[in-house]
Protein backbone atom coordinates (compact mmCIF):
# COMPACT_ATOMS: atom_id res chain seq x y z
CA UNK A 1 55.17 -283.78 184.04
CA UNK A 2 52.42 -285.80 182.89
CA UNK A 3 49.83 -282.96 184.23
CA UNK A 4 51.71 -280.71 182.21
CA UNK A 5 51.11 -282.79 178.74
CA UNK A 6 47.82 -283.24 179.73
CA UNK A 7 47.05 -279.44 180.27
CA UNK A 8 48.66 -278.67 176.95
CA UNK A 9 47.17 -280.68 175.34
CA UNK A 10 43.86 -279.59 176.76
CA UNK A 11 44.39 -276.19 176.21
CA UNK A 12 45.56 -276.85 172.42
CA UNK A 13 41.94 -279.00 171.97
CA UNK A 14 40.15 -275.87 173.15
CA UNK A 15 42.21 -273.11 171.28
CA UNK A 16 41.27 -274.73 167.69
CA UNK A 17 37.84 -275.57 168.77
CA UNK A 18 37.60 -272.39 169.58
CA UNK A 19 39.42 -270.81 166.10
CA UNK A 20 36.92 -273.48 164.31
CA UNK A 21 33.79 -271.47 166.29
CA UNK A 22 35.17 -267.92 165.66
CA UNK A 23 35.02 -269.29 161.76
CA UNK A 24 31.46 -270.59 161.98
CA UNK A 25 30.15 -266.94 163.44
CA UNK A 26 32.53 -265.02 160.95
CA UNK A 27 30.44 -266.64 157.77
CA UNK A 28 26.93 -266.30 159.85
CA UNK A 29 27.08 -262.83 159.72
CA UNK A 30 28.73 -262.69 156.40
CA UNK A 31 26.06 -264.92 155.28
CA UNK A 32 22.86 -262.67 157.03
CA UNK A 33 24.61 -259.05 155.70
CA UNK A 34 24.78 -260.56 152.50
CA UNK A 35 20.90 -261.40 153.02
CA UNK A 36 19.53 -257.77 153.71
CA UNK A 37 21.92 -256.18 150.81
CA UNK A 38 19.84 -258.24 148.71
CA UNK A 39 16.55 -257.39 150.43
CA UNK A 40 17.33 -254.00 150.48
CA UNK A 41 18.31 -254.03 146.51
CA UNK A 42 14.91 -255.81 145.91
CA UNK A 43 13.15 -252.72 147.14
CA UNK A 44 14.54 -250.16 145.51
């Protein structure tokens, strides 16, 4: 039983870190699109 917890609990540690990481990437590219819009405006 205890293994059980344990492995939960585990597996619960690693499924928000990973929803936390999936987050992070989601505004990185957000962030660089946003980047060449604006470079690409500027040369017009």
């Amino acid at each position: 039983m205890r293994k059980l917890v344990g492995l939960a609990l585990v597996a619960g540690t690693l499924l928000v870190s990973a929803c936390n990481t999936v987050e992070g990437v989601g505004k990185d590219v957000s962030s660089a699109g946003k980047t060449v819009a604006k470079t690409a405006d500027d040369a017009k």
